[in-house]
C-alpha atoms as a PDB file:
ATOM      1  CA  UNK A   1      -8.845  -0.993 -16.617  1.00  0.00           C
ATOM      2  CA  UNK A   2      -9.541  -4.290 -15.492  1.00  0.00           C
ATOM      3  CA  UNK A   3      -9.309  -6.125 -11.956  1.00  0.00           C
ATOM      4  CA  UNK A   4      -5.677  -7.656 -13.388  1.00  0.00           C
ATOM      5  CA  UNK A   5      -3.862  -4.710 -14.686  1.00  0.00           C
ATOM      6  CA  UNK A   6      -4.978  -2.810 -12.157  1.00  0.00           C
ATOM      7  CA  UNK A   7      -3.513  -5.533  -9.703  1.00  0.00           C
ATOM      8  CA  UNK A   8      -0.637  -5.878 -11.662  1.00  0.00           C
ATOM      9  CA  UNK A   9      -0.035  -1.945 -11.303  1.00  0.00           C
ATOM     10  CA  UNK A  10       0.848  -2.058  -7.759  1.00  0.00           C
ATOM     11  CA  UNK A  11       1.541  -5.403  -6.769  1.00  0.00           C
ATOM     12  CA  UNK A  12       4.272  -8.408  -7.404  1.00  0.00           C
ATOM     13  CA  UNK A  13       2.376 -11.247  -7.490  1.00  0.00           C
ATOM     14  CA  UNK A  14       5.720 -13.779  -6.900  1.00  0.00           C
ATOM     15  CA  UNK A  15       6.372 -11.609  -3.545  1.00  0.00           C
ATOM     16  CA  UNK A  16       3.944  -9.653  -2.357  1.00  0.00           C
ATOM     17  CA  UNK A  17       1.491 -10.536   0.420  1.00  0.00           C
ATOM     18  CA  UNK A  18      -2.168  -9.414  -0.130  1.00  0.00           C
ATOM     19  CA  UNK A  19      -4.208  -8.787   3.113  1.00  0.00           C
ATOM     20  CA  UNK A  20      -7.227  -6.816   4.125  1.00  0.00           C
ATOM     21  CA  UNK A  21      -7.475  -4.047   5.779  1.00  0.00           C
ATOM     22  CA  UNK A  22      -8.319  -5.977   9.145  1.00  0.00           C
ATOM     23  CA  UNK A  23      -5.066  -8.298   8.544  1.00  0.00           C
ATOM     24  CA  UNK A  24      -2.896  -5.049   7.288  1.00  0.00           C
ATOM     25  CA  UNK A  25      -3.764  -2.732  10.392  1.00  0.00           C
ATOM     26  CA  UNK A  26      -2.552  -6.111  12.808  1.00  0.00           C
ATOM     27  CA  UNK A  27       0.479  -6.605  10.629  1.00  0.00           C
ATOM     28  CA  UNK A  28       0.801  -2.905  11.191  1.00  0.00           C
ATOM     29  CA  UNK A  29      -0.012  -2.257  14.914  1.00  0.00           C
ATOM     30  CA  UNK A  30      -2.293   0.311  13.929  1.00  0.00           C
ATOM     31  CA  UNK A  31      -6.093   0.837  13.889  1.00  0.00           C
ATOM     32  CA  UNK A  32      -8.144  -0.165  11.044  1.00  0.00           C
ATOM     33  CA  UNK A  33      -9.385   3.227  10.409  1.00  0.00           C
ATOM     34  CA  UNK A  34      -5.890   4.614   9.807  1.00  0.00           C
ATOM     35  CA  UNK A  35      -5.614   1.954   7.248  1.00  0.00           C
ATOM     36  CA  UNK A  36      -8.200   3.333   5.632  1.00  0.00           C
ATOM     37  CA  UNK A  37      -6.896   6.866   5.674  1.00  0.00           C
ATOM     38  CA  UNK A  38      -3.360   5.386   4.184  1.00  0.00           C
ATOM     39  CA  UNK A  39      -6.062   3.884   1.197  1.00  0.00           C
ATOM     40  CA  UNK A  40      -8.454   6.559   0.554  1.00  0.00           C
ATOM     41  CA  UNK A  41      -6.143   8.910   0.500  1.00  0.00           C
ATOM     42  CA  UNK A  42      -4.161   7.676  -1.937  1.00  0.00           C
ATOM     43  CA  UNK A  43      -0.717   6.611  -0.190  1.00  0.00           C
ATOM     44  CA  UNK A  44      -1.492   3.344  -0.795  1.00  0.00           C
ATOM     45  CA  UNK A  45      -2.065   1.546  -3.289  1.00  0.00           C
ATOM     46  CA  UNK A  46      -5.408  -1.210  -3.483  1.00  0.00           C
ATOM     47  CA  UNK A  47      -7.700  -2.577  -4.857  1.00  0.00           C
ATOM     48  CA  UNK A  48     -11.392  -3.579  -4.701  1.00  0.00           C
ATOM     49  CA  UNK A  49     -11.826  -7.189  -4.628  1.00  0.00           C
ATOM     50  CA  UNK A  50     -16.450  -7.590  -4.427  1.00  0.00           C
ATOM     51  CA  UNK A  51     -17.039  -5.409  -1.519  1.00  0.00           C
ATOM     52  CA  UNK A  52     -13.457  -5.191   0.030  1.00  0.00           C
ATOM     53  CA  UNK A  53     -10.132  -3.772  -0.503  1.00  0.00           C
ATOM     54  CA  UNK A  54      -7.338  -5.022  -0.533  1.00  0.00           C
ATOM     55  CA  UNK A  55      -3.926  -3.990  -0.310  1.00  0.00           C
ATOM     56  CA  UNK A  56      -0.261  -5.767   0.148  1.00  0.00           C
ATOM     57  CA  UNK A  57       2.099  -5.709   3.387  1.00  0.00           C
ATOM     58  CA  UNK A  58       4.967  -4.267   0.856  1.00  0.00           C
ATOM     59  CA  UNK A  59       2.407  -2.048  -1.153  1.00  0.00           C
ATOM     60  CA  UNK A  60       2.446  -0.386   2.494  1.00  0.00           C
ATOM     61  CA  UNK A  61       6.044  -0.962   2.981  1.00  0.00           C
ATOM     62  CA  UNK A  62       6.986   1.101  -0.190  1.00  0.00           C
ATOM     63  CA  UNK A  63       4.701   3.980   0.066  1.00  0.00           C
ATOM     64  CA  UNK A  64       6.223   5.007   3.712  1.00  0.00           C
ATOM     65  CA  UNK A  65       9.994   3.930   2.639  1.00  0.00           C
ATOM     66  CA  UNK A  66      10.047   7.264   0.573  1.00  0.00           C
END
Protein backbone atom coordinates (compact mmCIF):
# COMPACT_ATOMS: atom_id res chain seq x y z
CA UNK A 1 0.00 0.00 0.00
CA UNK A 2 1.56 3.14 -0.57
CA UNK A 3 2.08 6.42 1.64
CA UNK A 4 -1.19 7.95 -0.49
CA UNK A 5 -3.76 5.30 -0.29
CA UNK A 6 -2.92 4.61 2.88
CA UNK A 7 -3.47 8.44 3.67
CA UNK A 8 -6.34 8.53 1.67
CA UNK A 9 -7.83 5.53 3.85
CA UNK A 10 -8.35 7.52 6.87
CA UNK A 11 -8.14 10.99 6.10
CA UNK A 12 -10.12 13.91 4.00
CA UNK A 13 -7.62 15.79 2.64
CA UNK A 14 -10.19 19.05 1.81
CA UNK A 15 -11.05 18.97 5.76
CA UNK A 16 -9.07 17.27 7.84
CA UNK A 17 -6.24 18.71 9.95
CA UNK A 18 -3.02 16.59 10.15
CA UNK A 19 -0.92 17.08 13.37
CA UNK A 20 1.62 15.14 15.33
CA UNK A 21 1.34 13.52 18.11
CA UNK A 22 2.91 16.53 20.17
CA UNK A 23 0.27 19.02 18.40
CA UNK A 24 -2.72 16.23 18.77
CA UNK A 25 -2.16 15.53 22.64
CA UNK A 26 -2.32 19.83 23.09
CA UNK A 27 -5.32 19.97 20.82
CA UNK A 28 -6.47 17.20 23.08
CA UNK A 29 -5.51 18.21 26.68
CA UNK A 30 -4.00 15.00 27.14
CA UNK A 31 -0.46 13.58 27.51
CA UNK A 32 1.52 12.57 24.62
CA UNK A 33 1.85 9.09 25.74
CA UNK A 34 -1.91 8.51 25.73
CA UNK A 35 -1.76 9.62 22.20
CA UNK A 36 0.27 7.04 21.55
CA UNK A 37 -1.83 4.40 23.23
CA UNK A 38 -5.03 5.83 21.07
CA UNK A 39 -2.31 5.01 17.84
CA UNK A 40 -0.70 1.85 18.66
CA UNK A 41 -3.50 0.42 19.65
CA UNK A 42 -5.33 0.80 16.84
CA UNK A 43 -8.26 3.39 17.72
CA UNK A 44 -6.78 5.67 15.66
CA UNK A 45 -6.01 5.86 12.63
CA UNK A 46 -2.14 7.26 11.27
CA UNK A 47 0.29 7.19 9.50
CA UNK A 48 4.11 7.18 9.31
CA UNK A 49 5.40 10.16 7.66
CA UNK A 50 9.98 9.43 7.83
CA UNK A 51 10.29 8.82 11.45
CA UNK A 52 6.90 10.27 12.76
CA UNK A 53 3.30 9.65 12.84
CA UNK A 54 0.90 11.39 12.11
CA UNK A 55 -2.63 11.48 12.66
CA UNK A 56 -5.71 14.12 12.06
CA UNK A 57 -7.73 16.20 14.84
CA UNK A 58 -11.07 14.50 13.20
CA UNK A 59 -9.29 11.03 12.60
CA UNK A 60 -9.41 11.36 16.59
CA UNK A 61 -12.71 12.98 16.60
CA UNK A 62 -14.39 9.98 14.77
CA UNK A 63 -12.85 7.09 16.47
CA UNK A 64 -14.25 8.33 20.10
CA UNK A 65 -17.73 9.68 18.49
CA UNK A 66 -18.76 5.90 18.27
Amino acid sequence: MSATSELKSFLDPVNDTIVNVKQAAKHYSVSVPTVWRWLLSGKVASMKVGSSRRTSIEAIARAFAS
